[in-house]
N, C-alpha and C. Protein backbone atom coordinates (compact mmCIF):
# COMPACT_ATOMS: atom_id res chain seq x y z
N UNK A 1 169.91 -20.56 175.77
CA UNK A 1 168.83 -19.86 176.45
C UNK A 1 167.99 -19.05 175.46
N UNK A 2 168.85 -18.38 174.62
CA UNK A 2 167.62 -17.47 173.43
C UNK A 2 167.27 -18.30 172.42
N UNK A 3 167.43 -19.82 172.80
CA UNK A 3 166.44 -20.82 171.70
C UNK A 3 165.67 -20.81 172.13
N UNK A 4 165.08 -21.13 173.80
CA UNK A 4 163.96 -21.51 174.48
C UNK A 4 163.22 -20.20 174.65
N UNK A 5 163.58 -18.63 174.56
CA UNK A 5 162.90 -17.83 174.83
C UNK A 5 162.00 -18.01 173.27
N UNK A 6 162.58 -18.42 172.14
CA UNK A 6 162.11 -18.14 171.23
C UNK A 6 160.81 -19.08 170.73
N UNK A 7 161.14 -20.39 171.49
CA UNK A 7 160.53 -21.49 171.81
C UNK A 7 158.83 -21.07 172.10
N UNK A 8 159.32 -20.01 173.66
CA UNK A 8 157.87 -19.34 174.61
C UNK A 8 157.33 -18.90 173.56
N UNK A 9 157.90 -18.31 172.95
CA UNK A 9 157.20 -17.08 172.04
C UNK A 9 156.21 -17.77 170.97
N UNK A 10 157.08 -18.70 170.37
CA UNK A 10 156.09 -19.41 169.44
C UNK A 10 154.94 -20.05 170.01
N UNK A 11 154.93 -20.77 171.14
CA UNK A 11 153.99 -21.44 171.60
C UNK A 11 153.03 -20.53 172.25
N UNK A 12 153.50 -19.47 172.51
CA UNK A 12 152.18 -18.58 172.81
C UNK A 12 151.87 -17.77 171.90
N UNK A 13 152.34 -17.56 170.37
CA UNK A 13 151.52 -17.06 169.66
C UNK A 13 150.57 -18.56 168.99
N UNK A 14 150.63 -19.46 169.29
CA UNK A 14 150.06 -20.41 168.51
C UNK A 14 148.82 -20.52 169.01
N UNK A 15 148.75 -20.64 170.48
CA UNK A 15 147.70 -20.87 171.51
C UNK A 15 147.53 -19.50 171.20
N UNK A 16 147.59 -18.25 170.93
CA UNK A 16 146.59 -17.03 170.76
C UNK A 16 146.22 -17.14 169.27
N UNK A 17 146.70 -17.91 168.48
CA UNK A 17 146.01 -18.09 166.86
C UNK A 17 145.25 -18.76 167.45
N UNK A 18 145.24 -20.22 168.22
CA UNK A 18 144.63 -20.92 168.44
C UNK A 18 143.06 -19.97 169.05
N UNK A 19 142.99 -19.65 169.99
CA UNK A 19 142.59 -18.62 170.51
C UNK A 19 141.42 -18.01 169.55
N UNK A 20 142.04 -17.16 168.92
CA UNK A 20 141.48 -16.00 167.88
C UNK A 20 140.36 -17.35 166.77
N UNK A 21 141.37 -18.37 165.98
CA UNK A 21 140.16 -18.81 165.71
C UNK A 21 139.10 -19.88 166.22
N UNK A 22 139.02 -19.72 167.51
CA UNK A 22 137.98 -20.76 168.28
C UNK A 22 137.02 -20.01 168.65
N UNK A 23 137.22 -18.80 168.44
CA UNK A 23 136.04 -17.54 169.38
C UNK A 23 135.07 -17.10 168.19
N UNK A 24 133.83 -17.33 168.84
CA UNK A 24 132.89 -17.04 168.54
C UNK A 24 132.21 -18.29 167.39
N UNK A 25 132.46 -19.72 167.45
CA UNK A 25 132.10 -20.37 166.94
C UNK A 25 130.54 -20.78 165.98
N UNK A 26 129.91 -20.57 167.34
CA UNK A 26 128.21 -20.19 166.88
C UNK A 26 127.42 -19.56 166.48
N UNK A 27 126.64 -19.63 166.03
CA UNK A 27 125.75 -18.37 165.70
C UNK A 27 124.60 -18.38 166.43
N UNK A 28 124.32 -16.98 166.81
CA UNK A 28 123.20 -17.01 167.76
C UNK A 28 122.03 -17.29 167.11
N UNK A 29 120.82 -17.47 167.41
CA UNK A 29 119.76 -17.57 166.50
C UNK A 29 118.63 -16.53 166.55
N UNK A 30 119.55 -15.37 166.70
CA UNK A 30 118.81 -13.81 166.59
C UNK A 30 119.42 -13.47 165.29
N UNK A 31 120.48 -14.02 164.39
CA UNK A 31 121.21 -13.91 163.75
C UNK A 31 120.68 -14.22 162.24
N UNK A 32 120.01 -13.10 161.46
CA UNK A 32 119.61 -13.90 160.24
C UNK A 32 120.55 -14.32 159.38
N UNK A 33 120.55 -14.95 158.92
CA UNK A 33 121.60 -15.57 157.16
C UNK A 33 120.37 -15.91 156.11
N UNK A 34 120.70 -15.48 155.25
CA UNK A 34 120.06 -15.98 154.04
C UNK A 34 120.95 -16.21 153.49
N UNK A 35 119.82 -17.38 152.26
CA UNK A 35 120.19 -18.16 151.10
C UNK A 35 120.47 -17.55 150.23
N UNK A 36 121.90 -17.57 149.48
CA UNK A 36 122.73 -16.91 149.36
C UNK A 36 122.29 -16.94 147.13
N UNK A 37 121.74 -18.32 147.02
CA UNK A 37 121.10 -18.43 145.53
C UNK A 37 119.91 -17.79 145.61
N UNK A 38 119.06 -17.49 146.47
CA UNK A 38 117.81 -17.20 146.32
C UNK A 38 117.84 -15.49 146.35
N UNK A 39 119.13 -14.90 147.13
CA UNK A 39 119.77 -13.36 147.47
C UNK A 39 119.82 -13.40 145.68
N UNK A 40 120.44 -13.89 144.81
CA UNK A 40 121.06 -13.59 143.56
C UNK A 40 119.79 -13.78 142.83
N UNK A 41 118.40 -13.94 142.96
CA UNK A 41 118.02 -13.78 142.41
C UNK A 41 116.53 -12.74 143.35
N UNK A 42 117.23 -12.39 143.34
CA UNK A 42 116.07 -10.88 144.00
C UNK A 42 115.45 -11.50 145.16
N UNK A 43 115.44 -12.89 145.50
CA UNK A 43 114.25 -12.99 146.68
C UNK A 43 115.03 -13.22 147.95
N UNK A 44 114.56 -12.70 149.17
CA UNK A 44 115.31 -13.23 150.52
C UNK A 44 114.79 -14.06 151.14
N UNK A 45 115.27 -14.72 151.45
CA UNK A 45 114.64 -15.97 152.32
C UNK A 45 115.34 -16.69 153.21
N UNK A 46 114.77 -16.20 154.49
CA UNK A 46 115.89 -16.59 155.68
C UNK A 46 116.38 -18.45 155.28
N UNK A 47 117.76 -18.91 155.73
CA UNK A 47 118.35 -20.15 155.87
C UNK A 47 117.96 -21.33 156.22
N UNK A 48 117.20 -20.87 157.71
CA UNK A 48 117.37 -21.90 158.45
C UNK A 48 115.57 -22.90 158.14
N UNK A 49 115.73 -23.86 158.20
CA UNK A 49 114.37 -24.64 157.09
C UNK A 49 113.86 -24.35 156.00
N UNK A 50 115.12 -24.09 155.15
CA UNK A 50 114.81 -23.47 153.71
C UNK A 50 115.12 -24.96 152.81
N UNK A 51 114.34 -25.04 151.97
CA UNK A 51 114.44 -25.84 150.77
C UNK A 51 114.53 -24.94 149.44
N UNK A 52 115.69 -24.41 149.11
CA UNK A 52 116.26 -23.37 147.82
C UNK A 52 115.57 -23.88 146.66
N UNK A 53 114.84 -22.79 145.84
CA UNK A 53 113.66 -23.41 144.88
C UNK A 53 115.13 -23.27 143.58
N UNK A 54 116.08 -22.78 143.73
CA UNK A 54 117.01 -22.53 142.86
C UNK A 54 118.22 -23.29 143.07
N UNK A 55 118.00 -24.94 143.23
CA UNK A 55 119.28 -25.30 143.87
C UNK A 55 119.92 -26.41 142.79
N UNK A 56 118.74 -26.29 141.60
CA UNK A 56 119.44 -26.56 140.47
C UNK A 56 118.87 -25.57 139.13
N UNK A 57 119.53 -24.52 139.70
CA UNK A 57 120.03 -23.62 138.87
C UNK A 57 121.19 -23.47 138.25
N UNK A 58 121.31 -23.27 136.83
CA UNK A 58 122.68 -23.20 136.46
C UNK A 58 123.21 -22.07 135.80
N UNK A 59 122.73 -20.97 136.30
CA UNK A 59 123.11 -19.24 136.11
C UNK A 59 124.09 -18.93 136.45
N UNK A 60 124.95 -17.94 135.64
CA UNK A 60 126.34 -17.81 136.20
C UNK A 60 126.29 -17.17 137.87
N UNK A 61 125.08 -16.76 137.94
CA UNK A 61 125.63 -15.90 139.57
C UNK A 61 124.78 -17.19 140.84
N UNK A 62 124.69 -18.39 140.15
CA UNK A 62 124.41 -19.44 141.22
C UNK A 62 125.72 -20.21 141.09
N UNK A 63 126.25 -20.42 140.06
CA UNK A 63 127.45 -20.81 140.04
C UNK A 63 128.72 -20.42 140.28
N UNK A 64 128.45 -19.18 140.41
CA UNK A 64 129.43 -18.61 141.24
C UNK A 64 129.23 -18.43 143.07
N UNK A 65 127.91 -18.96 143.53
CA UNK A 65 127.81 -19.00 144.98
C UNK A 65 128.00 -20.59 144.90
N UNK A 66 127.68 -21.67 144.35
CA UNK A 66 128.27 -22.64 144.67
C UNK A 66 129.73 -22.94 144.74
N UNK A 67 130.28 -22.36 143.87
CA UNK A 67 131.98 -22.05 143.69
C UNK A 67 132.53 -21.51 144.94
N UNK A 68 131.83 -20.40 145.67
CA UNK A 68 131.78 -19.80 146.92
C UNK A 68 131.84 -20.73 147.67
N UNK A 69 130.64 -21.37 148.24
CA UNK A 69 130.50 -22.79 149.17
C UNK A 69 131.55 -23.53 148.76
N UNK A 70 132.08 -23.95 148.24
CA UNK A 70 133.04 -25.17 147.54
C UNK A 70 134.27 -24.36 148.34
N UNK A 71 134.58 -23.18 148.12
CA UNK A 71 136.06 -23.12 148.32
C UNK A 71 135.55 -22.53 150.18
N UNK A 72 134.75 -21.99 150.59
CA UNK A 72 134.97 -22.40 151.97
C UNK A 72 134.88 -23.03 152.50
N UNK A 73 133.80 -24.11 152.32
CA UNK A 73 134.17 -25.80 153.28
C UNK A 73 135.39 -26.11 152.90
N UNK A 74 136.23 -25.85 151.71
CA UNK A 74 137.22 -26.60 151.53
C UNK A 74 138.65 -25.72 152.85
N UNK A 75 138.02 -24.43 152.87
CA UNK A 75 139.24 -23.87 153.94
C UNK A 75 138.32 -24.22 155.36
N UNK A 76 137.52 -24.71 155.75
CA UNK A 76 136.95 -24.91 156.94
C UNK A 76 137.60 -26.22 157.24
N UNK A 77 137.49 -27.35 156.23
CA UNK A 77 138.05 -28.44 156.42
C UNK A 77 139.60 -28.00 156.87
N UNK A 78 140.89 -27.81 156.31
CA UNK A 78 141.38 -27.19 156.36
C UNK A 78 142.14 -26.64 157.75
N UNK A 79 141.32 -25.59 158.06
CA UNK A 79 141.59 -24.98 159.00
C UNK A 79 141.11 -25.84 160.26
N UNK A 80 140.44 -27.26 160.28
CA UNK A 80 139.83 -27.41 161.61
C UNK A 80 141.27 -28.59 161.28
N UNK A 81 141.50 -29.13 160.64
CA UNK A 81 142.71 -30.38 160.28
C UNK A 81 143.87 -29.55 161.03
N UNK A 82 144.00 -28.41 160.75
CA UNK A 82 145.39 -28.11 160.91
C UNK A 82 145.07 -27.69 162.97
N UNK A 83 143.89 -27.37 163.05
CA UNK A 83 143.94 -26.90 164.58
C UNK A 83 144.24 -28.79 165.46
N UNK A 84 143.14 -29.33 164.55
CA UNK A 84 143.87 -30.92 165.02
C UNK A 84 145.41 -31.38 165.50
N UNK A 85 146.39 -31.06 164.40
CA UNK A 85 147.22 -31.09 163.94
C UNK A 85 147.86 -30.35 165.25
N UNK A 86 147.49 -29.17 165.65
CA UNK A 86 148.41 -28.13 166.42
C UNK A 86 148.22 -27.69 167.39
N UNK A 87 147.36 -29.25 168.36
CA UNK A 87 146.93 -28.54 169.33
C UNK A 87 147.71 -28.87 170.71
């Protein structure tokens, strides 16, 4: 009997991980983001229909936001595999 209580327990913290990261998926589009190479070099320029005049730049602080991008798609991939995985 205190295998299966332990059983509940896991499966409902999984479905509340599950939970926690499914919320809030979208972004509203009141929501600015800027381009995160064009931020590193003094200019802002909202995201969304942007063509980055710096997107072959090879400055250490663009290469360090592509390094950025690189390792979070790589945990987005990741994290959506494993919700696959555990649902």
């Amino acid at each position: 009997k205190n295998m299966s209580s332990s059983d509940d327990s896991s499966s409902r913290k999984s479905s509340e991980c599950h939970r926690f990261f499914g919320y809030g998926k979208r972004i509203p589009r009141d929501v600015k983001r800027h381009c995160g190479m064009c931020r590193q070099h003094g200019v802002v320029v909202e995201t969304r229909g942007h063509i980055c005049q710096f997107k072959n730049c090879e400055c250490d602080k663009c290469k360090l936001v592509r390094k950025r991008r690189s390792i979070m798609s790589t945990q987005i991939r990741l994290r959506r595999e494993q919700d696959k995985r555990f649902q």
